[in-house]
C-alpha atoms as a PDB file:
ATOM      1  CA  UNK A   1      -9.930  24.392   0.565  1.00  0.00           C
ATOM      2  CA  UNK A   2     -10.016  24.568  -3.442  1.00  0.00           C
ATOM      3  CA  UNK A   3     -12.713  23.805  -5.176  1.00  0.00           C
ATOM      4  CA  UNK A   4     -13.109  20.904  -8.198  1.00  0.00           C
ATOM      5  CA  UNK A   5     -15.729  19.977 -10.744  1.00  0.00           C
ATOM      6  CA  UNK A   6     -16.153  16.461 -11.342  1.00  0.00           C
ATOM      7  CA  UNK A   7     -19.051  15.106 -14.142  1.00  0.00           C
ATOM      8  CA  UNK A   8     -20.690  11.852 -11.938  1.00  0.00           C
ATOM      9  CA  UNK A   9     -22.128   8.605 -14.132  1.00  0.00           C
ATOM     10  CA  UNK A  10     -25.679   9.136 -13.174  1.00  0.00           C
ATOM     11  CA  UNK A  11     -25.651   5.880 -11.475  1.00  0.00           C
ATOM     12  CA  UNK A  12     -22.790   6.564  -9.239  1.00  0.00           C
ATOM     13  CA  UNK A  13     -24.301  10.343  -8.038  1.00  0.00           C
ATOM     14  CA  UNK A  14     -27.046   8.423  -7.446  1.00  0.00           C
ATOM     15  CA  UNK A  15     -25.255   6.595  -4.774  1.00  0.00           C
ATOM     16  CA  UNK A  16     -22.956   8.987  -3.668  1.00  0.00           C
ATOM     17  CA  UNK A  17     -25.980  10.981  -2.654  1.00  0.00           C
ATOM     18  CA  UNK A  18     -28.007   8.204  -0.743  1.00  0.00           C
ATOM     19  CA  UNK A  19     -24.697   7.202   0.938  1.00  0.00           C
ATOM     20  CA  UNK A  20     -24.153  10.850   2.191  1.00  0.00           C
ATOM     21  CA  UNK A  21     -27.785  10.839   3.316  1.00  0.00           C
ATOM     22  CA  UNK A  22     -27.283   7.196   4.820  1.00  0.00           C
ATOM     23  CA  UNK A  23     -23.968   8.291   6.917  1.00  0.00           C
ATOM     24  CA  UNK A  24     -25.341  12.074   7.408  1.00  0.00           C
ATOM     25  CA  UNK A  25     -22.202  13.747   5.932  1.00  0.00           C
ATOM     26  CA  UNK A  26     -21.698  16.170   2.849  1.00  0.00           C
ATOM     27  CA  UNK A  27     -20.966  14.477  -0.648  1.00  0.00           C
ATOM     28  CA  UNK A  28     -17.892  16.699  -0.331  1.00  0.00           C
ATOM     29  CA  UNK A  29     -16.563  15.136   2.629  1.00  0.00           C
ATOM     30  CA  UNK A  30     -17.617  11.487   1.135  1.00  0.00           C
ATOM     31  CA  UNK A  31     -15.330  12.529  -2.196  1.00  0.00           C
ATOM     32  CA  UNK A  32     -12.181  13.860  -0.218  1.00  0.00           C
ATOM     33  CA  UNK A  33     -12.614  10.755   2.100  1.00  0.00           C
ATOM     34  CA  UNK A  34     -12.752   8.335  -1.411  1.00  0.00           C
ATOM     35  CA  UNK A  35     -10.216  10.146  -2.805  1.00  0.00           C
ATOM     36  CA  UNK A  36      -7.668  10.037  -0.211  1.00  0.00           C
ATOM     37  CA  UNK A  37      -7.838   6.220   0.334  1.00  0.00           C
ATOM     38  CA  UNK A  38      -7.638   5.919  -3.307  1.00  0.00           C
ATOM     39  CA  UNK A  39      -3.894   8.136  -4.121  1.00  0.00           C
ATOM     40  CA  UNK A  40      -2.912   6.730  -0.438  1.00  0.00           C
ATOM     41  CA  UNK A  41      -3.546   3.513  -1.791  1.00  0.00           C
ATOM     42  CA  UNK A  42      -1.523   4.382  -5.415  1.00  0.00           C
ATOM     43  CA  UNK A  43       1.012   5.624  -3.474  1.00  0.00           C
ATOM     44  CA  UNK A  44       1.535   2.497  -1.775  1.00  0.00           C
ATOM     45  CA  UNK A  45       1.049   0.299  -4.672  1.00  0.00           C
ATOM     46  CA  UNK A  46       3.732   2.740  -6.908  1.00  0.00           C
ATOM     47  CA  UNK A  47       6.205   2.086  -3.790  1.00  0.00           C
ATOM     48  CA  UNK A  48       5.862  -1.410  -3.454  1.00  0.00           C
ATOM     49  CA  UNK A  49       6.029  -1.923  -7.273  1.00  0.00           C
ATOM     50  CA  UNK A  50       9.542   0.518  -7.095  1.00  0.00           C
ATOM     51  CA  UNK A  51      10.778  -2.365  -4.177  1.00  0.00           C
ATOM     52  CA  UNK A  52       9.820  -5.343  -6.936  1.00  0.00           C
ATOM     53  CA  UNK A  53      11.961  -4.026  -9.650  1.00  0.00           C
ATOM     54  CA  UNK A  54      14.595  -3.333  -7.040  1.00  0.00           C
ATOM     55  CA  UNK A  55      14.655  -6.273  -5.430  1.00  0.00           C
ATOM     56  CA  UNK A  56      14.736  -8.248  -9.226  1.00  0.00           C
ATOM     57  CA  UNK A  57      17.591  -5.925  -9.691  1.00  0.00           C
ATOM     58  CA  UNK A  58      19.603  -7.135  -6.689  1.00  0.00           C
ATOM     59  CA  UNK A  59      18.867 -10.604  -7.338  1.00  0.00           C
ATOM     60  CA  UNK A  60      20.165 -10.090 -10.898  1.00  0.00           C
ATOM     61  CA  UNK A  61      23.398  -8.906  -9.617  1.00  0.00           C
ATOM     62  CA  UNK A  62      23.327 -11.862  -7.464  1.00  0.00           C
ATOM     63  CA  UNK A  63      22.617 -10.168  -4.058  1.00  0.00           C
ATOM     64  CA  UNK A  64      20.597 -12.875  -2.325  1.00  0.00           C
ATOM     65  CA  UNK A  65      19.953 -14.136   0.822  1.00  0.00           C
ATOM     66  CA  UNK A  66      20.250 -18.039   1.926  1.00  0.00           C
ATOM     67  CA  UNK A  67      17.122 -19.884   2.492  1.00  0.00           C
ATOM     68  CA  UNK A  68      18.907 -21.504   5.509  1.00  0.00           C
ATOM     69  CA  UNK A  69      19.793 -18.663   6.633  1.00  0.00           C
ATOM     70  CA  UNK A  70      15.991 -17.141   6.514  1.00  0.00           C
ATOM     71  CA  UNK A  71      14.633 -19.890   8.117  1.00  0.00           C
ATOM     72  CA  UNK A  72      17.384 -19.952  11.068  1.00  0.00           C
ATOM     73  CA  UNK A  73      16.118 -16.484  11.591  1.00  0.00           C
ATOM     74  CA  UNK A  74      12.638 -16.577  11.284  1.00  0.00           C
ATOM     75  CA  UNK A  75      13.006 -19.723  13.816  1.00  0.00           C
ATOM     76  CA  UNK A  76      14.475 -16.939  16.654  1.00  0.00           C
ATOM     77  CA  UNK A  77      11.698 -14.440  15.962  1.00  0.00           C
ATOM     78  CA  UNK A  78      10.317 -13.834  20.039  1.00  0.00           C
ATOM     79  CA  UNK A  79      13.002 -15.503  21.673  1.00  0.00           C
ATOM     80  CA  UNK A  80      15.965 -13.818  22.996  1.00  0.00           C
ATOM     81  CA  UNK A  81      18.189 -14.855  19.956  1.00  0.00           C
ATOM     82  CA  UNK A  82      16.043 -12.598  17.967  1.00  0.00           C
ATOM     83  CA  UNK A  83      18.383 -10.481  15.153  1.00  0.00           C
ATOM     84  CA  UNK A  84      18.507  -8.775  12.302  1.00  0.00           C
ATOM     85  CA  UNK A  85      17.729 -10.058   9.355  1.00  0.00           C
ATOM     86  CA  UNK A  86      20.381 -11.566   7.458  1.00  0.00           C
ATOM     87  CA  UNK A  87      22.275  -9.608   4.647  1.00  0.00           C
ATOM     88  CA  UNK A  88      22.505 -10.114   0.944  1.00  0.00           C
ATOM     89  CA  UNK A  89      25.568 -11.869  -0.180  1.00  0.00           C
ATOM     90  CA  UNK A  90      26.953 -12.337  -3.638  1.00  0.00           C
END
């Protein structure tokens, strides 16, 4: 594992160090653990933004679904008609 220097806001060293004494593990492990939720949480938020501006671009080129048609297939969700979602259509 590499190693990183980070400078802490007093305040927030402060915490990180009665948290690690609180849960009994390593500020180390407390930083990876932060850090990992926190890009696994960009990573999700840069994807979902990258579906937005895809999905504005469909709609611009007029490739939209039918409310009607949405709500006929939400109404089958759990039943044996079940299907796939309807397609985009121009």
């Amino acid at each position: 594992m590499s190693v990183t220097s980070v400078r802490l806001q007093p305040e927030l060293e402060q915490e990180l160090a009665e948290l690690a004494d609180r849960t009994k593990r390593s500020k180390g492990w407390l930083i990876n653990e932060a850090l990992a939720e926190y890009i696994a949480r960009q990573r999700l938020e840069q994807d979902r933004w990258q579906q937005t501006l895809n999905a504005i671009d469909a709609a611009a080129r007029g490739e939209l679904v039918q409310g009607e048609a949405v709500i006929d297939w939400l109404g089958r969700w759990g039943s044996q008609d079940e299907s796939e979602p309807p397609a985009p259509r121009r």
